[in-house]
C-alpha atoms as a PDB file:
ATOM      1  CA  UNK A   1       0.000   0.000   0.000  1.00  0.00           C
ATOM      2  CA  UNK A   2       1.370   3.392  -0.711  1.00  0.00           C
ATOM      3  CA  UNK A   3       1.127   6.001   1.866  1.00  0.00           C
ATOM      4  CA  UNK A   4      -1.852   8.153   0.278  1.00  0.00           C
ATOM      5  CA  UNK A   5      -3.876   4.671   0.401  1.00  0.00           C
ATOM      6  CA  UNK A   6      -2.807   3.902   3.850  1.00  0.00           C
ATOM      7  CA  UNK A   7      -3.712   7.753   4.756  1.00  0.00           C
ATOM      8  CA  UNK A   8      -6.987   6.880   3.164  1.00  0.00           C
ATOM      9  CA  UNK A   9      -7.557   3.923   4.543  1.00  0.00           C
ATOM     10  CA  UNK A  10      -7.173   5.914   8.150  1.00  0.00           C
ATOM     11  CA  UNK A  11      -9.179   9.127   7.185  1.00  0.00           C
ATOM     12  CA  UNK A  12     -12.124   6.949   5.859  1.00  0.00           C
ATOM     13  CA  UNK A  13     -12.327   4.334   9.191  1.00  0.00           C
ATOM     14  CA  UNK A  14     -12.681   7.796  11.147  1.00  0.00           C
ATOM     15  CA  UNK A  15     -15.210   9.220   9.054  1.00  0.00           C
ATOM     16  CA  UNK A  16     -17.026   5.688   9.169  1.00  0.00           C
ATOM     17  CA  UNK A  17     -16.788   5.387  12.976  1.00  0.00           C
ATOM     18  CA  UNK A  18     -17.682   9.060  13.494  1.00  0.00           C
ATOM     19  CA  UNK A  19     -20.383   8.404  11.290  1.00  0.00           C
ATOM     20  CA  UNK A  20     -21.974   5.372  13.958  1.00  0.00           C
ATOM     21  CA  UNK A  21     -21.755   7.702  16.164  1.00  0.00           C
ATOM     22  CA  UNK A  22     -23.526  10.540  14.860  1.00  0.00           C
ATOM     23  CA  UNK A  23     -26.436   7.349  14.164  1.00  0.00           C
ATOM     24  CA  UNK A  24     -25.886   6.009  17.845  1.00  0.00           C
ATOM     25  CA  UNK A  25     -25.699   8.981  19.795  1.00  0.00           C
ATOM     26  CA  UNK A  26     -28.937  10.223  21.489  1.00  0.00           C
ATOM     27  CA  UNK A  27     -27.299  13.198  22.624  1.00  0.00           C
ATOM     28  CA  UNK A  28     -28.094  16.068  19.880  1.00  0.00           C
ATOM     29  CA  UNK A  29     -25.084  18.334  20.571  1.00  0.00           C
ATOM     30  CA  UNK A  30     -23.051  15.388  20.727  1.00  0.00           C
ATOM     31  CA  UNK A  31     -24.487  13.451  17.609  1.00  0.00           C
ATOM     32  CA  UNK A  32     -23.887  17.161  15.538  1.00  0.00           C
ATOM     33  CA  UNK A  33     -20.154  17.118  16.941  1.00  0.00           C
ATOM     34  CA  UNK A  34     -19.658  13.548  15.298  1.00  0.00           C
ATOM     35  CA  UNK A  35     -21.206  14.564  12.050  1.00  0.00           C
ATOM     36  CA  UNK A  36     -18.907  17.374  12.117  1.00  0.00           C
ATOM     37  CA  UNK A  37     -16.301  14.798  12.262  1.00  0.00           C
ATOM     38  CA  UNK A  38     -17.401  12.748   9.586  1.00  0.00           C
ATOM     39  CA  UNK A  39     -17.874  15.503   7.382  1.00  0.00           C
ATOM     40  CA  UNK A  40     -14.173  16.931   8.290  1.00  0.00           C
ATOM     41  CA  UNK A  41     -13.117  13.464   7.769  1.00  0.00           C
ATOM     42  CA  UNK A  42     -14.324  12.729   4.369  1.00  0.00           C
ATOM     43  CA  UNK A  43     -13.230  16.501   2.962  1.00  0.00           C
ATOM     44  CA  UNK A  44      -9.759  15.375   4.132  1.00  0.00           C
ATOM     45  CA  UNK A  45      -9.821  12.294   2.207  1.00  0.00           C
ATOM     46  CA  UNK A  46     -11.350  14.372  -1.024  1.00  0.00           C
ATOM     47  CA  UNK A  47      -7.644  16.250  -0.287  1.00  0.00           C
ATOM     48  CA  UNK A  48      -6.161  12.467  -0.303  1.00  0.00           C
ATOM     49  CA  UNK A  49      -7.650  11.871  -3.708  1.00  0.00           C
ATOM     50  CA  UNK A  50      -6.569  15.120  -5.253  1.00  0.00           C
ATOM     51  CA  UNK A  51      -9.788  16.915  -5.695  1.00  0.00           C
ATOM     52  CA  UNK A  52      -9.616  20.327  -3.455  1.00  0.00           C
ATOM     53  CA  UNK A  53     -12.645  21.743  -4.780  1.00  0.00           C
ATOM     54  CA  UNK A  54     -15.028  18.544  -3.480  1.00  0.00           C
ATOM     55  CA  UNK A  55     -12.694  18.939  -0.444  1.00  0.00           C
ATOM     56  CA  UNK A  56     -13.341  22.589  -0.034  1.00  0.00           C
ATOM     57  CA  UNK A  57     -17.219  22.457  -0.915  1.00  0.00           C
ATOM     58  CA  UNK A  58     -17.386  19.494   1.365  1.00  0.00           C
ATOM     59  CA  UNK A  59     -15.757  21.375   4.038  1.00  0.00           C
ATOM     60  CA  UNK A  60     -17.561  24.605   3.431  1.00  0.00           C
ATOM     61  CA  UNK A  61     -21.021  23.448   3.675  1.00  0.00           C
ATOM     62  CA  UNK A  62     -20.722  19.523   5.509  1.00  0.00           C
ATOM     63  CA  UNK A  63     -18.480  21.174   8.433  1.00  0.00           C
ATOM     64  CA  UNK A  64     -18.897  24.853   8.008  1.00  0.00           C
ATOM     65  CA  UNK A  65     -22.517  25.972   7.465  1.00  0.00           C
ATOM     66  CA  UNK A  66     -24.447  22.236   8.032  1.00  0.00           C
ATOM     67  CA  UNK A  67     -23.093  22.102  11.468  1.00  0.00           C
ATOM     68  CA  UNK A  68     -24.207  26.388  12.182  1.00  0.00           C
ATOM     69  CA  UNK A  69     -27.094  25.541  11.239  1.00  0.00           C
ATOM     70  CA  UNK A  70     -27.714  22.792  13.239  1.00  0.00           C
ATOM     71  CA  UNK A  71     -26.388  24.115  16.323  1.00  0.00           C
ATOM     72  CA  UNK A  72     -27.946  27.045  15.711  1.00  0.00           C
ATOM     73  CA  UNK A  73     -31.644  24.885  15.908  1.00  0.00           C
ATOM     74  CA  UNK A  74     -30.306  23.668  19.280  1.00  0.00           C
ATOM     75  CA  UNK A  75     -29.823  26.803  20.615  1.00  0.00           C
ATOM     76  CA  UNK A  76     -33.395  27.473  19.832  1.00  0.00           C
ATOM     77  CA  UNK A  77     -35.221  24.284  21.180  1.00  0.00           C
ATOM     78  CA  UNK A  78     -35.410  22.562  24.381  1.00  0.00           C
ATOM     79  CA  UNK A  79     -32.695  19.426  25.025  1.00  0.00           C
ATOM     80  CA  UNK A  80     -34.243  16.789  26.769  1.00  0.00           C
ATOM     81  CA  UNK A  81     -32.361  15.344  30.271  1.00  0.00           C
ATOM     82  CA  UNK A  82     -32.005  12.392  31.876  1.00  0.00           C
ATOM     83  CA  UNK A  83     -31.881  10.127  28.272  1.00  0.00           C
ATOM     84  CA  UNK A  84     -29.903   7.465  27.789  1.00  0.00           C
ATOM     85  CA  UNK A  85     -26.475   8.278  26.100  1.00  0.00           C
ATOM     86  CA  UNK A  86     -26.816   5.623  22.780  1.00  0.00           C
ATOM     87  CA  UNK A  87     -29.688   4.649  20.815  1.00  0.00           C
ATOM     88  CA  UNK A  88     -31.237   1.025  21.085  1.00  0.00           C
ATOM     89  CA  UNK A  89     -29.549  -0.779  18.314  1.00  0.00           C
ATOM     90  CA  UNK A  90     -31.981  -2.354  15.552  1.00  0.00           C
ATOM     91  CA  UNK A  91     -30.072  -5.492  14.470  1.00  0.00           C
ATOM     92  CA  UNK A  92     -31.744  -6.425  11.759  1.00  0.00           C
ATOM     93  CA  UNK A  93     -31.200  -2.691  10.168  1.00  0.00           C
ATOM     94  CA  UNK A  94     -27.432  -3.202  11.072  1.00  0.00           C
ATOM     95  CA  UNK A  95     -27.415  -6.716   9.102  1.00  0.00           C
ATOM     96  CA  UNK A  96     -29.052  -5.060   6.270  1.00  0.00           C
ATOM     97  CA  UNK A  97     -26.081  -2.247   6.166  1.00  0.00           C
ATOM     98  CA  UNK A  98     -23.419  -4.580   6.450  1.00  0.00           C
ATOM     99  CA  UNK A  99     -24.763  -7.004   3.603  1.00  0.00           C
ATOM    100  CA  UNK A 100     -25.093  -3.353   1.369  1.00  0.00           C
ATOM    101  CA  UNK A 101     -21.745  -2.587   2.268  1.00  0.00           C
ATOM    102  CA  UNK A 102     -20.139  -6.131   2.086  1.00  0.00           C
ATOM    103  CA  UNK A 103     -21.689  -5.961  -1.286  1.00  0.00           C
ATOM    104  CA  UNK A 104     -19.718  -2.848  -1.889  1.00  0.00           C
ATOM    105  CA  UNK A 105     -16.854  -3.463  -0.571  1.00  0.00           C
ATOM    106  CA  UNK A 106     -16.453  -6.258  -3.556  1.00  0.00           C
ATOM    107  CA  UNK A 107     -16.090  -4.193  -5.862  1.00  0.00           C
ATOM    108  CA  UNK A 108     -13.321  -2.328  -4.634  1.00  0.00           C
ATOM    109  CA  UNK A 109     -10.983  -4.442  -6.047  1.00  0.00           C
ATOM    110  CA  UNK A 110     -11.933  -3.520  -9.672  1.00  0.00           C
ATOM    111  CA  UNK A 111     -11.182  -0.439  -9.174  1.00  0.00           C
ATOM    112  CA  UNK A 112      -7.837   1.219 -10.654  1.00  0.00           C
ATOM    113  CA  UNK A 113      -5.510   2.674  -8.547  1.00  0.00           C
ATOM    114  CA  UNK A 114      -5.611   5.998  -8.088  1.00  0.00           C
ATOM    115  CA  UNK A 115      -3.907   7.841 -10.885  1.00  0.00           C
ATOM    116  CA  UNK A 116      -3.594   5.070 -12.778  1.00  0.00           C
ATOM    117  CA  UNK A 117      -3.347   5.644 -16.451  1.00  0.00           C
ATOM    118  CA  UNK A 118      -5.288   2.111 -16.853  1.00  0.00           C
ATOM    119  CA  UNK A 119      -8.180   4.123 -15.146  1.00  0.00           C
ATOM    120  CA  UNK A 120     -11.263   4.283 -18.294  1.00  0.00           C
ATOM    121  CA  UNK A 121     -11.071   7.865 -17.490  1.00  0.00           C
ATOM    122  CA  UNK A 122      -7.626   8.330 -18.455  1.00  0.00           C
ATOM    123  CA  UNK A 123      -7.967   6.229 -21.649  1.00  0.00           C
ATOM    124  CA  UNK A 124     -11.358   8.023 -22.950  1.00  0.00           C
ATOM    125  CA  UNK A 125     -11.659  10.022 -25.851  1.00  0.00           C
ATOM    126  CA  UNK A 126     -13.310  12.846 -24.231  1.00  0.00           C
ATOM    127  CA  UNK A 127      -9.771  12.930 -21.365  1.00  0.00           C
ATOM    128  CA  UNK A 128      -7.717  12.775 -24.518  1.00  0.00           C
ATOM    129  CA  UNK A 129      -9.727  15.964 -26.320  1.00  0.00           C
ATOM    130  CA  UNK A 130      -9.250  17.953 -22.943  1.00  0.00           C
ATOM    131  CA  UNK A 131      -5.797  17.425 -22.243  1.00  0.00           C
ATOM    132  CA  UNK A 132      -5.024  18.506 -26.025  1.00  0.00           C
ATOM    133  CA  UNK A 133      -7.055  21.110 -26.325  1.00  0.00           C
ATOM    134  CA  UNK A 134      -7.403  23.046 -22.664  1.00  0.00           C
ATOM    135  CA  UNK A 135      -5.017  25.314 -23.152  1.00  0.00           C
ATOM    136  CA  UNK A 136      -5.543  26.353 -26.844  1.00  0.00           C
ATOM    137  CA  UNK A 137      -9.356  27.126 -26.621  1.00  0.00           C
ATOM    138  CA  UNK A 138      -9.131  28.181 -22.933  1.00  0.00           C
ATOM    139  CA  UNK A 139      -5.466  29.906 -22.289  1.00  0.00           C
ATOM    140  CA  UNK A 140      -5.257  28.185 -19.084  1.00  0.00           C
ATOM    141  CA  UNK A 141      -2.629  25.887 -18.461  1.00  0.00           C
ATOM    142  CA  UNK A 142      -3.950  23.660 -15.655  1.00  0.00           C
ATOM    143  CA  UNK A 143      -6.661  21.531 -17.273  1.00  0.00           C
ATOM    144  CA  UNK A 144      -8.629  21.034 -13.915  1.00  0.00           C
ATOM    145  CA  UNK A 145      -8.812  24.780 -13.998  1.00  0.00           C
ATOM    146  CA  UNK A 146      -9.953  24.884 -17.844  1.00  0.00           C
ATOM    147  CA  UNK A 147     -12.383  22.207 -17.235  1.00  0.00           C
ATOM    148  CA  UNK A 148     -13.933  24.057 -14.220  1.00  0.00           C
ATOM    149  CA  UNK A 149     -13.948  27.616 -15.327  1.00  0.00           C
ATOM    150  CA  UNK A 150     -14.362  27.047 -19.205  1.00  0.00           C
ATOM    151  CA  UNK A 151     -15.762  23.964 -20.407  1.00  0.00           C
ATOM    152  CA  UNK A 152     -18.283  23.289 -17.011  1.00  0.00           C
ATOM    153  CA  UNK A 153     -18.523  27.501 -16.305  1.00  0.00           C
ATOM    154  CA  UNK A 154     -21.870  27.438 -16.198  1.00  0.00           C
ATOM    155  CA  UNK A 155     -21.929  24.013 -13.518  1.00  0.00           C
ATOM    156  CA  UNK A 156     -19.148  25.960 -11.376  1.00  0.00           C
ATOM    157  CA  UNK A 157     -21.274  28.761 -11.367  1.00  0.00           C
ATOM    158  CA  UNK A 158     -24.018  26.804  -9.619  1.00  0.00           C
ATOM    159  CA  UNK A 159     -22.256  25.237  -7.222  1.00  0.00           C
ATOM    160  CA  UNK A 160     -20.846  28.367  -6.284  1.00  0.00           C
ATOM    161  CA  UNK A 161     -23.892  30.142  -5.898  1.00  0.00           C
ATOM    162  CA  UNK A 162     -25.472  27.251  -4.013  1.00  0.00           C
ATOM    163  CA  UNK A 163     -22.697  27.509  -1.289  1.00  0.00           C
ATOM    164  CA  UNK A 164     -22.726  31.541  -1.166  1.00  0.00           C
ATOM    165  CA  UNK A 165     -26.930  31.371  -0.836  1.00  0.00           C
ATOM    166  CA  UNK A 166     -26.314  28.576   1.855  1.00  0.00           C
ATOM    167  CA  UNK A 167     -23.506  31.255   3.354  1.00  0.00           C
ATOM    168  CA  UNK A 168     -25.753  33.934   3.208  1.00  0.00           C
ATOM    169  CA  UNK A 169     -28.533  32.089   5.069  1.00  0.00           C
ATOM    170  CA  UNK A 170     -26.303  31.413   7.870  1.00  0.00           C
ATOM    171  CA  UNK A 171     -25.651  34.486   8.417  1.00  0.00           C
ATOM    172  CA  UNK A 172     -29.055  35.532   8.106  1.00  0.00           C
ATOM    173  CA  UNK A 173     -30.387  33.108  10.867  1.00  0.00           C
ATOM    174  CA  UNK A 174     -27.343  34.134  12.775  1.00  0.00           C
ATOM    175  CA  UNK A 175     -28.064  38.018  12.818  1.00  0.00           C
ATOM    176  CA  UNK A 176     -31.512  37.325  13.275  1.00  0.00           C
ATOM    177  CA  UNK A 177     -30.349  35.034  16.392  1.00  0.00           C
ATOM    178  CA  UNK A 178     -28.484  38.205  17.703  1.00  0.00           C
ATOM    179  CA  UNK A 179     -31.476  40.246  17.963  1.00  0.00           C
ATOM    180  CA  UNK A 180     -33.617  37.803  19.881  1.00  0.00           C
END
């Protein structure tokens, strides 16, 4: 294993296991802290895999703005005391989950390695126009960039706006909040 997979490998298990725990936990504030974890887990491993704009949308609104929002609810409603700490477990759900997941976890073996140029990605017709071409039509000379910014503008200018209108709500709730 090379030491991005094994970093992977590491990242992933914590965003799983923060993820049970954000299912288990009956405590809200402490069940928003371990999404917070999983979602700060899984924009680290979208760094792993070389893709810092998932990473930084994923950070932005699964860690940034999700988790304002959220405790900005529990600020506003009553927290129940004297619960128990973890959920019941429902086994049969939990055998149903690990069959789905042992079922994908199969295929994880067909899959290339990443940045391998076996990968049907790197071999298509479509990769092979962009990395020719990127720089001619676009001027830029990283084709991630050109791809973003020229060929998907219009897709990169959704996103974008998505996240600033999910900013701008945040704040909104949050200056409202002030003034109660």
């Amino acid at each position: 294993m090379t030491p991005v997979s094994t970093s992977l490998a590491v990242i992933l298990t914590f965003a799983v296991l923060a993820a049970i725990a954000a299912i288990l936990l009956r405590d809200v504030l402490n069940a928003i802290i371990a999404f917070t974890a999983f979602s700060f887990g899984i924009a680290v491993s979208w760094i792993l895999l070389a893709a810092p704009d998932v990473a930084l949308t994923e950070a932005a609104v699964g860690a940034g703005i999700t988790t304002v929002l959220f405790l900005v609810t529990i600020a506003k409603t009553v927290r129940p005391g004297g619960e128990r700490l973890f959920e019941r477990i429902a086994w049969r759900s939990v055998a149903i989950v690990a069959v789905l997941v042992g079922a994908l976890l199969t295929t994880i073996r067909s899959l290339p390695a990443v940045g391998s140029s076996e990968a049907p990605v790197a071999t298509s017709r479509i990769t092979e126009y962009y990395l020719q071409n990127a720089y001619p039509e676009t001027g830029v000379e990283n084709v991630v960039t050109a791809v973003l910014a020229a060929y998907r503008g219009f897709d990169t200018l959704g996103e974008a706006t998505v996240v600033i209108a999910a900013g701008l709500a945040v704040l909104l709730v949050l200056r409202q909040e002030a003034y109660v």
